[in-house]
PDB file of N, CA and C in Angstrom:
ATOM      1  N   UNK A   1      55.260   5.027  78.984  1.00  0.00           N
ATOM      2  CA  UNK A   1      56.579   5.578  79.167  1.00  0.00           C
ATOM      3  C   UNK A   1      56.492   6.777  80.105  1.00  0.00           C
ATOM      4  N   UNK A   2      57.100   6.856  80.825  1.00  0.00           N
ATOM      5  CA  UNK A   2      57.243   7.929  82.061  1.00  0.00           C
ATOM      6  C   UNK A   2      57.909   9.236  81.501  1.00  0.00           C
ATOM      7  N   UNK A   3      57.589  10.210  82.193  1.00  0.00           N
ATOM      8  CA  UNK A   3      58.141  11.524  81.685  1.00  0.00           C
ATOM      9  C   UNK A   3      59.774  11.712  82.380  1.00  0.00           C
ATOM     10  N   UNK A   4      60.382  12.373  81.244  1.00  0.00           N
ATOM     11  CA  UNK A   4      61.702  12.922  81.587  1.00  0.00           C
ATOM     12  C   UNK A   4      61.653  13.502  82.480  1.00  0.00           C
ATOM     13  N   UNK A   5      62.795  13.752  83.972  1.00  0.00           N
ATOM     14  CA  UNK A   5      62.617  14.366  85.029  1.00  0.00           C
ATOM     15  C   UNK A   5      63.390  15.656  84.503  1.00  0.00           C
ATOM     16  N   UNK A   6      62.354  16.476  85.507  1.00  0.00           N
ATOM     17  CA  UNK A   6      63.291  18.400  85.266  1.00  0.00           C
ATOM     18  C   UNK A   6      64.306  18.476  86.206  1.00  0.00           C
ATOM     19  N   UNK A   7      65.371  19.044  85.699  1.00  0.00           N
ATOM     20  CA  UNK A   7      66.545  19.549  85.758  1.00  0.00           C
ATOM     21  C   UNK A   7      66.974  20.702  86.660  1.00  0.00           C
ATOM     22  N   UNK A   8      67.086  20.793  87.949  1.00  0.00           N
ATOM     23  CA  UNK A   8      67.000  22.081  88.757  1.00  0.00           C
ATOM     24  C   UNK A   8      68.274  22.895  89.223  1.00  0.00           C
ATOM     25  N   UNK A   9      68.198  23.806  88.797  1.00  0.00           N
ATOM     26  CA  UNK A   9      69.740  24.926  89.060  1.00  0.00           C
ATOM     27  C   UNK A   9      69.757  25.717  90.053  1.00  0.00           C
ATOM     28  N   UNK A  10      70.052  25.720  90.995  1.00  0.00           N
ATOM     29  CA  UNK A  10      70.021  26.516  92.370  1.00  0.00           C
ATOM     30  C   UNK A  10      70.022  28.355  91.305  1.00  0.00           C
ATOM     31  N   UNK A  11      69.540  29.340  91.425  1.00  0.00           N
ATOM     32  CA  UNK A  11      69.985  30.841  90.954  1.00  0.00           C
ATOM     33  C   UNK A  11      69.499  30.892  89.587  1.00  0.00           C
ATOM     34  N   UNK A  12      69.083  29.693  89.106  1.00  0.00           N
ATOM     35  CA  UNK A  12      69.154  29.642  87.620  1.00  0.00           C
ATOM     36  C   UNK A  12      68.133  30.399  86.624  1.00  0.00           C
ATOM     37  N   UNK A  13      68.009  30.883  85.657  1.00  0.00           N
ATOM     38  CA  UNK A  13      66.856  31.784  84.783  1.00  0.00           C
ATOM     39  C   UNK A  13      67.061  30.950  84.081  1.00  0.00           C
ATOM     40  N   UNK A  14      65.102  30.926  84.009  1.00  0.00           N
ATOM     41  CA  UNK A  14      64.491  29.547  82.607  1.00  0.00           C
ATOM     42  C   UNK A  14      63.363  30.614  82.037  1.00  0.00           C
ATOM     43  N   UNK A  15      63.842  30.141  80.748  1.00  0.00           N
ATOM     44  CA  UNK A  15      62.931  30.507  79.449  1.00  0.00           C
ATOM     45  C   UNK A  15      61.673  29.500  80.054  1.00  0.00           C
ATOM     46  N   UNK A  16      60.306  30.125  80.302  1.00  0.00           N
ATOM     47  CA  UNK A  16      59.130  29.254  80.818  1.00  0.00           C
ATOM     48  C   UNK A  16      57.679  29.131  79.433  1.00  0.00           C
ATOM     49  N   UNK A  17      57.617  28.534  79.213  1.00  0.00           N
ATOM     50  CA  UNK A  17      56.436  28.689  78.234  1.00  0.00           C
ATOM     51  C   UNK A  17      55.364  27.902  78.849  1.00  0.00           C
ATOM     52  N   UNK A  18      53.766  28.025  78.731  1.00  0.00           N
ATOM     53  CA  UNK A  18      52.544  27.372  79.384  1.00  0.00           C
ATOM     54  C   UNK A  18      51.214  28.031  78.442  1.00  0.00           C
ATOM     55  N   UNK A  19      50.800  26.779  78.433  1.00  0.00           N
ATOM     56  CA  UNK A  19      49.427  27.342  77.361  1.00  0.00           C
ATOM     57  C   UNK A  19      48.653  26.660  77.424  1.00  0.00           C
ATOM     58  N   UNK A  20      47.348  27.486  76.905  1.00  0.00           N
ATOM     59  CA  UNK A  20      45.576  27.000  77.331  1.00  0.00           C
ATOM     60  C   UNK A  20      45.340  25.717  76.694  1.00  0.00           C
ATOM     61  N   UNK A  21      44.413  24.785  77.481  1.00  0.00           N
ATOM     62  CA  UNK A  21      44.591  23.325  77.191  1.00  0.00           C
ATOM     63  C   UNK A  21      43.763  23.442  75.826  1.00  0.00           C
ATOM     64  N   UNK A  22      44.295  22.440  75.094  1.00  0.00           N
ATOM     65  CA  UNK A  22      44.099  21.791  73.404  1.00  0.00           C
ATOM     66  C   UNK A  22      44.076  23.064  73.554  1.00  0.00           C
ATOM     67  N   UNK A  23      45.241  23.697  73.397  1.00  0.00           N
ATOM     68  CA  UNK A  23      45.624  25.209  72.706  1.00  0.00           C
ATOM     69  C   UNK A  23      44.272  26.711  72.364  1.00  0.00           C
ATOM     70  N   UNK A  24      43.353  26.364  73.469  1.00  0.00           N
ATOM     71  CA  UNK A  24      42.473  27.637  73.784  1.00  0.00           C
ATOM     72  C   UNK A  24      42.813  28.656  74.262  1.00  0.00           C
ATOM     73  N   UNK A  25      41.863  29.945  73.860  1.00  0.00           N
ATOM     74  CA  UNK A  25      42.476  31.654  73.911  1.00  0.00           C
ATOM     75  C   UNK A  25      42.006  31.263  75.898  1.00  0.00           C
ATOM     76  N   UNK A  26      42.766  31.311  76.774  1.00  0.00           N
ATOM     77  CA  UNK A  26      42.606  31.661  77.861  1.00  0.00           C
ATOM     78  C   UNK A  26      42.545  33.098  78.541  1.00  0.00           C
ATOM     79  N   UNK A  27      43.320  33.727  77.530  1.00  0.00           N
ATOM     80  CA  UNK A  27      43.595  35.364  78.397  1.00  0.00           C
ATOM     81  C   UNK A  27      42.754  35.999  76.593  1.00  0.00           C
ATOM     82  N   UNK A  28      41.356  35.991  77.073  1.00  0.00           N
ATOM     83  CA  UNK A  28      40.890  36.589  75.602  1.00  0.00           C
ATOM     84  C   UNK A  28      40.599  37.909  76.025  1.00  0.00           C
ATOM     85  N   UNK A  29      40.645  38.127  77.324  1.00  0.00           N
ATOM     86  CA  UNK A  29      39.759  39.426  78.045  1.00  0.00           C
ATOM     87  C   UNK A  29      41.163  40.321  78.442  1.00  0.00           C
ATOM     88  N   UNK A  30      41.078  41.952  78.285  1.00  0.00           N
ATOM     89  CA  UNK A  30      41.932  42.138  79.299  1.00  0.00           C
ATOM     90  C   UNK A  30      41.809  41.983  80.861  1.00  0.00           C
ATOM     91  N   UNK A  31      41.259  41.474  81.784  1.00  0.00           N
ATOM     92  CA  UNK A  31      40.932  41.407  82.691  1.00  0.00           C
ATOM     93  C   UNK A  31      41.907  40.071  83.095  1.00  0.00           C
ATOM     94  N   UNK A  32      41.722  39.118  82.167  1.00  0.00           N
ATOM     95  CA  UNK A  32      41.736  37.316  82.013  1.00  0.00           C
ATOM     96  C   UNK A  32      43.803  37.913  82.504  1.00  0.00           C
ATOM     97  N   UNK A  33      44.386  38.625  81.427  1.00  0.00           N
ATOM     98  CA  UNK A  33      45.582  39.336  81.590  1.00  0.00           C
ATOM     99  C   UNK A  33      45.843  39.847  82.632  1.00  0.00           C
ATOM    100  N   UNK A  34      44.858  40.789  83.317  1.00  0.00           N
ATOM    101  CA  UNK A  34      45.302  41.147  84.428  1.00  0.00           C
ATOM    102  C   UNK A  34      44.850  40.662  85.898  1.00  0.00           C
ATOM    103  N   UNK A  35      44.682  39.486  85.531  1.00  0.00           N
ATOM    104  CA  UNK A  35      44.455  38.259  86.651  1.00  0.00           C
ATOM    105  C   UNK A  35      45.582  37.636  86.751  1.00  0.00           C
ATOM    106  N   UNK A  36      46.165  37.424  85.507  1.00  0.00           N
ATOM    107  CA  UNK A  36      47.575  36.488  85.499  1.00  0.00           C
ATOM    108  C   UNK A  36      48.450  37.288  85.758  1.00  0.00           C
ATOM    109  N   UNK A  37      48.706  38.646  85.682  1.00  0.00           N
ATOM    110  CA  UNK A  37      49.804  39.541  86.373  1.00  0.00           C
ATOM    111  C   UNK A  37      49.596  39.661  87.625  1.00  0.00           C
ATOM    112  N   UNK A  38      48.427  39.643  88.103  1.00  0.00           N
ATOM    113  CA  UNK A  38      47.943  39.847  89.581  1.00  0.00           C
ATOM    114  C   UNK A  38      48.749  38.436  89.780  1.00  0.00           C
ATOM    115  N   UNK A  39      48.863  37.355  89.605  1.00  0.00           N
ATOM    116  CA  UNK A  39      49.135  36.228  90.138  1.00  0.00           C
ATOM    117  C   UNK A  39      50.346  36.436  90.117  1.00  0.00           C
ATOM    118  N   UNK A  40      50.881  36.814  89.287  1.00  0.00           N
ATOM    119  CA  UNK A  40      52.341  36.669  88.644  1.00  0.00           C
ATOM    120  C   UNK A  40      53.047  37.487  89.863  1.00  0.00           C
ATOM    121  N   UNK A  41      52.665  38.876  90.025  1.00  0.00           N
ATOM    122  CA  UNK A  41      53.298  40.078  90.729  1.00  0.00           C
ATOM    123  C   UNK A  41      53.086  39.177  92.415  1.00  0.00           C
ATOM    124  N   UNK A  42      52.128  38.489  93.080  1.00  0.00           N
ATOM    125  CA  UNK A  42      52.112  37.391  94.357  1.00  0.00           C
ATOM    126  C   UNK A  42      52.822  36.596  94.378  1.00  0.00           C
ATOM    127  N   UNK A  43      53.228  35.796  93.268  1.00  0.00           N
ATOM    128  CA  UNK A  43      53.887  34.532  93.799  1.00  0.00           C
ATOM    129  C   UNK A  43      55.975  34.785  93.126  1.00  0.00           C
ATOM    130  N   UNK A  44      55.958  36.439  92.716  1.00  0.00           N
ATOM    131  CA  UNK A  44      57.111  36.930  92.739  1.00  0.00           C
ATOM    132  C   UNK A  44      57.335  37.349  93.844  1.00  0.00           C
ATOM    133  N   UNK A  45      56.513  37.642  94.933  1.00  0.00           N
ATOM    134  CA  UNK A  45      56.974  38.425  96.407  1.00  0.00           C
ATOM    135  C   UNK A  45      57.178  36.994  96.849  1.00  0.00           C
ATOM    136  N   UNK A  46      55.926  36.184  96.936  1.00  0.00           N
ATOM    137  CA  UNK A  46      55.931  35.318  97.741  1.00  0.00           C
ATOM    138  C   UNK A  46      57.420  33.833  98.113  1.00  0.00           C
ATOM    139  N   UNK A  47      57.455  33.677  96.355  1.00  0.00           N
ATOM    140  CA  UNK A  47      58.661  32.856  96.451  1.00  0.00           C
ATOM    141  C   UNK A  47      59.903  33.544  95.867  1.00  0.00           C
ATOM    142  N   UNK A  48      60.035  35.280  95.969  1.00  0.00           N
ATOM    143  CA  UNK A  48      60.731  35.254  95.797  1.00  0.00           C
ATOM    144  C   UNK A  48      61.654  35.725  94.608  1.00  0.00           C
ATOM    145  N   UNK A  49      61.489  35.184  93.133  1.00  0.00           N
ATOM    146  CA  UNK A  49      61.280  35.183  92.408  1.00  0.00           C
ATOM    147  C   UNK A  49      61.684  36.736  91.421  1.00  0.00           C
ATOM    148  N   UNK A  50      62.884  36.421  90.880  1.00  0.00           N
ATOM    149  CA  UNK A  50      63.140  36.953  89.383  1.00  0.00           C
ATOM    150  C   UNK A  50      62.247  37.349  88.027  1.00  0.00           C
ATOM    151  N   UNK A  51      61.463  38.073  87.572  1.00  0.00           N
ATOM    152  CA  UNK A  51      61.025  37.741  86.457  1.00  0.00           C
ATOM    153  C   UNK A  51      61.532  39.025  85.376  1.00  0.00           C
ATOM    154  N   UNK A  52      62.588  38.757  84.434  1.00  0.00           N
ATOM    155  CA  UNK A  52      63.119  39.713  83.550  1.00  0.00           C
ATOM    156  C   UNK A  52      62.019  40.064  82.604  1.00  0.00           C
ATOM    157  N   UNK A  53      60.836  38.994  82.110  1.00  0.00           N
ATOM    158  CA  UNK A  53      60.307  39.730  80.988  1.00  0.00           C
ATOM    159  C   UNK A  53      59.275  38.430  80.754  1.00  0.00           C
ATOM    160  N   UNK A  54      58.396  38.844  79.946  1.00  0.00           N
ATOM    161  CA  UNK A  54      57.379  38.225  79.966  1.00  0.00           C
ATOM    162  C   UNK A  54      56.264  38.513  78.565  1.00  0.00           C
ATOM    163  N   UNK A  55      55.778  37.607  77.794  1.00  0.00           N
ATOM    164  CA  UNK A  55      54.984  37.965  76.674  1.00  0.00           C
ATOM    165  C   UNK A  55      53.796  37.207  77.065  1.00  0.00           C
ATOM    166  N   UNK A  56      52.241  37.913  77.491  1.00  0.00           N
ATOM    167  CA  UNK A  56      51.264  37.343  77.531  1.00  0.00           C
ATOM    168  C   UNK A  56      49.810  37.228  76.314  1.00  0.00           C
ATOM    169  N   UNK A  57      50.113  36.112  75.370  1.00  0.00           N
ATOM    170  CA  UNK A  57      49.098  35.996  74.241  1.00  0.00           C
ATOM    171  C   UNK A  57      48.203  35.723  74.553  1.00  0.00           C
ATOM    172  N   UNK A  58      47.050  35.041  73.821  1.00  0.00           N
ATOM    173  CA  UNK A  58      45.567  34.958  73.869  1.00  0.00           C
ATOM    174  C   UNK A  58      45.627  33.519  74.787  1.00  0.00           C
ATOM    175  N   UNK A  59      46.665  32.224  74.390  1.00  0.00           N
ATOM    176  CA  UNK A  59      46.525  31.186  74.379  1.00  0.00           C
ATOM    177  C   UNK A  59      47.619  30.870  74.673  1.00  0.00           C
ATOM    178  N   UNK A  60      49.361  31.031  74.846  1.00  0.00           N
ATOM    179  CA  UNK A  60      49.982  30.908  75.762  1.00  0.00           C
ATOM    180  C   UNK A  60      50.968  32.073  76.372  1.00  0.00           C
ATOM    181  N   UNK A  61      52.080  31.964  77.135  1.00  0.00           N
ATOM    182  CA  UNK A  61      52.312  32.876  77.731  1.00  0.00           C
ATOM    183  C   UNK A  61      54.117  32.086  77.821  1.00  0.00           C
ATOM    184  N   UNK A  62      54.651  33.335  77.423  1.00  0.00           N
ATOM    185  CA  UNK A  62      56.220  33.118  77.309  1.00  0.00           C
ATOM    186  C   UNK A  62      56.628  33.990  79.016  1.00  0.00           C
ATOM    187  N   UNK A  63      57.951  33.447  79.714  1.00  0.00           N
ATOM    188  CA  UNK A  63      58.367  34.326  80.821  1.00  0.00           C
ATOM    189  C   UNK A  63      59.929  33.728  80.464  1.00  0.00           C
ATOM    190  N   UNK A  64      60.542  34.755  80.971  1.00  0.00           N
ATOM    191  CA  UNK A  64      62.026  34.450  81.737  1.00  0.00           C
ATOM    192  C   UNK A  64      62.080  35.142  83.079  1.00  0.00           C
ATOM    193  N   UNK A  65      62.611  34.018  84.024  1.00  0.00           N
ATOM    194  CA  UNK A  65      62.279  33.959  85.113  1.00  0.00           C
ATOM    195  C   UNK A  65      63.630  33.084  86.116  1.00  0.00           C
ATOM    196  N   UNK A  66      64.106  34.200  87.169  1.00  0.00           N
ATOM    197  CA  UNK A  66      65.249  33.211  87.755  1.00  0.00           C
ATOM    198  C   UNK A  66      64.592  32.870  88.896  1.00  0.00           C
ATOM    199  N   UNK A  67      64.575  31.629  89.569  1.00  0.00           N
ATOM    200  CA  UNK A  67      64.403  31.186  90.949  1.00  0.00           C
ATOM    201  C   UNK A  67      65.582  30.932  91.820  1.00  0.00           C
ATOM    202  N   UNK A  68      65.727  31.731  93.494  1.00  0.00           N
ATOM    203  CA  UNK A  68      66.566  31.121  94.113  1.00  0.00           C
ATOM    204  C   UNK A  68      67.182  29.927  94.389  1.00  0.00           C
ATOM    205  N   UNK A  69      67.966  30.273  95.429  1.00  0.00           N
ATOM    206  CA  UNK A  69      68.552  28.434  95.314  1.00  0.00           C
ATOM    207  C   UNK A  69      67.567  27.732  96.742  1.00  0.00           C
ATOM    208  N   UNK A  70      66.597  28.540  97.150  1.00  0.00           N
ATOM    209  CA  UNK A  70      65.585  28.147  98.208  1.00  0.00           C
ATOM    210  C   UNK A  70      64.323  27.352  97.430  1.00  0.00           C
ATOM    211  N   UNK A  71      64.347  27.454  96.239  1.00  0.00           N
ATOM    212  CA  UNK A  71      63.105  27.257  95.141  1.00  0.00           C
ATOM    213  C   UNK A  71      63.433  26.594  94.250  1.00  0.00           C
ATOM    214  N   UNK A  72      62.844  25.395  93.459  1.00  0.00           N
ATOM    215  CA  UNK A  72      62.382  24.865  92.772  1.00  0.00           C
ATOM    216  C   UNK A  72      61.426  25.525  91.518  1.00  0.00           C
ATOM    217  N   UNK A  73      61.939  25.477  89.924  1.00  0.00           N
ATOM    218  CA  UNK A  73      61.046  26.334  89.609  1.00  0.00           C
ATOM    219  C   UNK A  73      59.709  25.587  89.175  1.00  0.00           C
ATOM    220  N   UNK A  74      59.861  24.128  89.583  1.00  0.00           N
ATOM    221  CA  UNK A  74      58.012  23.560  89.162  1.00  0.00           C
ATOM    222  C   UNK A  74      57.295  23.886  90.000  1.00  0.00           C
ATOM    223  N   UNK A  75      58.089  24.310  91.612  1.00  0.00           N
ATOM    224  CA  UNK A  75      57.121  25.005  92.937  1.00  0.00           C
ATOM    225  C   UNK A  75      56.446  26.205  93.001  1.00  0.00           C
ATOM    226  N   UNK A  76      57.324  26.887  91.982  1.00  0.00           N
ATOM    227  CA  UNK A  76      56.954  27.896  91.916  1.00  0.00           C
ATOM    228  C   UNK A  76      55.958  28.243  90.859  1.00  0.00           C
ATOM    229  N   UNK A  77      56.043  27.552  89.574  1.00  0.00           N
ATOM    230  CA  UNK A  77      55.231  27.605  88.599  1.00  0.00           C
ATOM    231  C   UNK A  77      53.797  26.800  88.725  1.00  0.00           C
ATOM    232  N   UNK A  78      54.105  25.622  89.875  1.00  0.00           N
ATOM    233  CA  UNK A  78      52.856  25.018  90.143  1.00  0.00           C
ATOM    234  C   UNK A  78      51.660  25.939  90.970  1.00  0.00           C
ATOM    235  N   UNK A  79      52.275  26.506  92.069  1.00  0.00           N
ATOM    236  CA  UNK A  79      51.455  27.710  92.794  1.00  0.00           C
ATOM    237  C   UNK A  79      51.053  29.004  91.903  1.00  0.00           C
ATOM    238  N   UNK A  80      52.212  29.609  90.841  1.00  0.00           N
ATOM    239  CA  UNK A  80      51.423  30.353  90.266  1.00  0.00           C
ATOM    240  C   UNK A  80      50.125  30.198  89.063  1.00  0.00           C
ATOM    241  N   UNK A  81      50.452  29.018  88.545  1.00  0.00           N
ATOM    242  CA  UNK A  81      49.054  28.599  87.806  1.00  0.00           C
ATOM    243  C   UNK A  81      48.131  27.776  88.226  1.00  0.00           C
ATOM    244  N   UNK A  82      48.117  27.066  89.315  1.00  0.00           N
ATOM    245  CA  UNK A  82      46.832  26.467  90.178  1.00  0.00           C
ATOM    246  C   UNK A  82      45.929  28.081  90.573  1.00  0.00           C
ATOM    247  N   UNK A  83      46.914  29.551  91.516  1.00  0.00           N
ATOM    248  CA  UNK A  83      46.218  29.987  91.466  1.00  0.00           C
ATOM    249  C   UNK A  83      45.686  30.942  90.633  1.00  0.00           C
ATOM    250  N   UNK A  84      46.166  30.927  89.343  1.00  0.00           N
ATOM    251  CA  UNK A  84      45.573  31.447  88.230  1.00  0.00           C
ATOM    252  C   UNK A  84      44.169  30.904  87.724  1.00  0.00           C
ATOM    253  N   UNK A  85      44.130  29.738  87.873  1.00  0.00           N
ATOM    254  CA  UNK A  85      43.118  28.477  87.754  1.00  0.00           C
ATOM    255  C   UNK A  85      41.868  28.319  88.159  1.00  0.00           C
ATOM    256  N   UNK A  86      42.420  28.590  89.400  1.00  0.00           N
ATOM    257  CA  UNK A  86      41.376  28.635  90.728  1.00  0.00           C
ATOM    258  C   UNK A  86      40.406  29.613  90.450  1.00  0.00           C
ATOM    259  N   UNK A  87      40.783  30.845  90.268  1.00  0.00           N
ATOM    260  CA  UNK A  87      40.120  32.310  89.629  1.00  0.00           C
ATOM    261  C   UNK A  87      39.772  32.189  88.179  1.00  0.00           C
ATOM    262  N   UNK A  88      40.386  31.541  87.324  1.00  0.00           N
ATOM    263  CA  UNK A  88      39.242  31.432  86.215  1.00  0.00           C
ATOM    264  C   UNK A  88      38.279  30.286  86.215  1.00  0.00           C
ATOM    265  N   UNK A  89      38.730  29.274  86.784  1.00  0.00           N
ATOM    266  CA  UNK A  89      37.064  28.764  86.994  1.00  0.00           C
ATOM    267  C   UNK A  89      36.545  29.089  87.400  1.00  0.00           C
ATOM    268  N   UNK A  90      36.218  29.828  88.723  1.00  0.00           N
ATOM    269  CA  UNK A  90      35.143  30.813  89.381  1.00  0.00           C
ATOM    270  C   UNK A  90      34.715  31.673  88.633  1.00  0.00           C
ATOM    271  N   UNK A  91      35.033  32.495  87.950  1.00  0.00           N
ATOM    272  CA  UNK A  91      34.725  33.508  86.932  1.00  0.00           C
ATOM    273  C   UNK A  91      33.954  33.101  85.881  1.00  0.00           C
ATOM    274  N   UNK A  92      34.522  31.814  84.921  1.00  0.00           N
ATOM    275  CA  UNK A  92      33.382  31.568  84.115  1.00  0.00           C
ATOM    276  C   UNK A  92      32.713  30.162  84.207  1.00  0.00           C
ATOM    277  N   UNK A  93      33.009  29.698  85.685  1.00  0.00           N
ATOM    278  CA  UNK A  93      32.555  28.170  86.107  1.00  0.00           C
ATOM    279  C   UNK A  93      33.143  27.206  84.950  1.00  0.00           C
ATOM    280  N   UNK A  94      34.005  27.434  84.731  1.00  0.00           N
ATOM    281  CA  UNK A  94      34.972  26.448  83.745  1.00  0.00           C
ATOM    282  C   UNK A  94      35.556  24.839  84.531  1.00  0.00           C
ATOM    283  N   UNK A  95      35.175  24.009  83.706  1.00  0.00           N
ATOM    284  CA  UNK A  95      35.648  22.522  84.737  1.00  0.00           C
ATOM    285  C   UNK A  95      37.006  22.010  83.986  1.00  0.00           C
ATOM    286  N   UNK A  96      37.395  21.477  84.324  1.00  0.00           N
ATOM    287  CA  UNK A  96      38.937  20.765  83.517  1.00  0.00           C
ATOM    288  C   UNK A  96      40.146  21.383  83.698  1.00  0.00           C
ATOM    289  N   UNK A  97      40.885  21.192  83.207  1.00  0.00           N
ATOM    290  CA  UNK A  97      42.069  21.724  82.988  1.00  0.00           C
ATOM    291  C   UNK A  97      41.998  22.790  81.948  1.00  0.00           C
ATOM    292  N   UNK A  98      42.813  23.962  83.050  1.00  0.00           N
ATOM    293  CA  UNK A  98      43.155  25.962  82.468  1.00  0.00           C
ATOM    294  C   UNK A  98      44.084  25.233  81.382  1.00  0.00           C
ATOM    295  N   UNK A  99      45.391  24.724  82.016  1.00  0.00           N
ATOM    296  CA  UNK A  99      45.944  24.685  81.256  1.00  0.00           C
ATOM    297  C   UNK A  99      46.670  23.343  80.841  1.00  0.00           C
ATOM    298  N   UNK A 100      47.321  23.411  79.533  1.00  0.00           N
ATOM    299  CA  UNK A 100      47.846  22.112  78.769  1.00  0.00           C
ATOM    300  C   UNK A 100      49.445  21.472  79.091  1.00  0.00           C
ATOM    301  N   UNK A 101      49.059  19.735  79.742  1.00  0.00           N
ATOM    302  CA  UNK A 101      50.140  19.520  80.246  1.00  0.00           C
ATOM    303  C   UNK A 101      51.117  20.355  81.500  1.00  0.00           C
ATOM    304  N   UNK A 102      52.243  19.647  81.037  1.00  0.00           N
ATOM    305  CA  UNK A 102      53.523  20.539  81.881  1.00  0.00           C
ATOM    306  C   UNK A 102      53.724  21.663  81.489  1.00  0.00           C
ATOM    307  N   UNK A 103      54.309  22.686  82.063  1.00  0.00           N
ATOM    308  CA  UNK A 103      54.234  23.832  81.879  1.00  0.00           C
ATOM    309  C   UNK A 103      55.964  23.539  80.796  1.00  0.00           C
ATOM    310  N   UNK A 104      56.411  24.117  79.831  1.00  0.00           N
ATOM    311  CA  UNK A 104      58.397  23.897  79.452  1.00  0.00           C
ATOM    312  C   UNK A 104      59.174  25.046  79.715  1.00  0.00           C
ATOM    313  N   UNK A 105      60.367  24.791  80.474  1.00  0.00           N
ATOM    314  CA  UNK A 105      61.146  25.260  81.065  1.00  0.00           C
ATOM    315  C   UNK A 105      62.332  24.886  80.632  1.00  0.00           C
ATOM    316  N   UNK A 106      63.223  25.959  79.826  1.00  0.00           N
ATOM    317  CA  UNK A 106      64.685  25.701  79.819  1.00  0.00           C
ATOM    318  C   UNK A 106      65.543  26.844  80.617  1.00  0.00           C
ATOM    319  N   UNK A 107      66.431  25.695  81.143  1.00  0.00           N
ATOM    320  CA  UNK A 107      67.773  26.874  81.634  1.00  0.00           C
ATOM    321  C   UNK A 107      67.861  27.885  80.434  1.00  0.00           C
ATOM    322  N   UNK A 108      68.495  28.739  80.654  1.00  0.00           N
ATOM    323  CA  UNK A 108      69.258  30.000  79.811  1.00  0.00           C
ATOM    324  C   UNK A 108      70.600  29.982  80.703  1.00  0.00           C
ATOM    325  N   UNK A 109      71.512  29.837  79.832  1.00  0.00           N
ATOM    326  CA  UNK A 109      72.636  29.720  80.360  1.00  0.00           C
ATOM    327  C   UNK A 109      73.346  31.381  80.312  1.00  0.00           C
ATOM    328  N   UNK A 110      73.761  31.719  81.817  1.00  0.00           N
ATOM    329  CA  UNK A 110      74.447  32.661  81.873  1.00  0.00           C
ATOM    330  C   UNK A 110      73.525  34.056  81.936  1.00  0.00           C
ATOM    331  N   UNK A 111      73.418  34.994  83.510  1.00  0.00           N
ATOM    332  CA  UNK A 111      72.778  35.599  83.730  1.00  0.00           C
ATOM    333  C   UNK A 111      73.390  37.142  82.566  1.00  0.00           C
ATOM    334  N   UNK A 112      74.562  37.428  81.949  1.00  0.00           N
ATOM    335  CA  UNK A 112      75.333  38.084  82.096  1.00  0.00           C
ATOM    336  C   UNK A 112      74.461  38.557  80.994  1.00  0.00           C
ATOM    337  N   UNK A 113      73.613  37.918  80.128  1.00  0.00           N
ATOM    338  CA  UNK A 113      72.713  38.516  79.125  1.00  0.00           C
ATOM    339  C   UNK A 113      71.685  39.763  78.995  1.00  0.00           C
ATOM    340  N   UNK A 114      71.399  39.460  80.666  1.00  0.00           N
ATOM    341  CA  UNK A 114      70.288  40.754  80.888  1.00  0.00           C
ATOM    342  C   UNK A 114      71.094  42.067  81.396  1.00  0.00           C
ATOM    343  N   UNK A 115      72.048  41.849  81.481  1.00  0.00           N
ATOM    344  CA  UNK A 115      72.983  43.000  82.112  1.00  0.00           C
ATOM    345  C   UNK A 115      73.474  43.774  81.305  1.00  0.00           C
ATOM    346  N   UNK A 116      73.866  43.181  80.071  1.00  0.00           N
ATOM    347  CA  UNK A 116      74.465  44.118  78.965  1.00  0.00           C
ATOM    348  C   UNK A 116      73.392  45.494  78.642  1.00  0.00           C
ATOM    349  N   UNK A 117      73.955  46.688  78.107  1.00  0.00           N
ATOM    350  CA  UNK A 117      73.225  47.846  77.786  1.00  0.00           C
ATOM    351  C   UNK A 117      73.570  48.068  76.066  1.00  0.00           C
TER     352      UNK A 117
END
């Protein structure tokens, strides 16, 4: 059976969740953390990129995150964790897959949430 296709909103902010394959501590180090912000803070200049907030655990990692209407957010999420990837296998010569499956992404409907005080 083929996978459900994702759903793309030109402006839109998605609740993003992604985690270490068969559910391993990937960010056990602070360093491992501040590799994935290093990535995170690049591929926010690069594409662009919204990110209101963000929770980084041992083993996965919660974001809300808006992408333009120039962007796709699997384009954007694919470049930021290939090169998250790329740098932890070099680091501890790790083979396989960083991380598990598709990354899940829901719309959040209505920007007007982060605005309130």
């Amino acid at each position: 059976m083929s996978r459900f296709r994702r759903l793309y909103y030109g402006n839109a902010v998605y609740h993003v969740i992604f985690r270490g394959n068969n559910r391993q501590n990937i960010l056990k180090l602070k360093s491992d953390k501040q590799d994935l912000l290093n990535s995170i803070r690049k591929y926010q200049e690069r594409k662009q990129v919204k990110i209101y907030g963000f929770v980084l655990m041992d083993n996965h990692v919660h974001m809300v995150i808006e992408v333009g209407e120039d962007h796709n957010i699997s384009k954007v999420m694919q470049s930021l964790l290939l090169s998250f990837s790329a740098k932890y296998r070099r680091k501890y010569g790790y083979v396989g897959h960083v991380w598990q499956g598709r990354f899940q992404s829901k719309p959040i409907m209505g920007k007007s949430m982060f605005c309130s005080v």
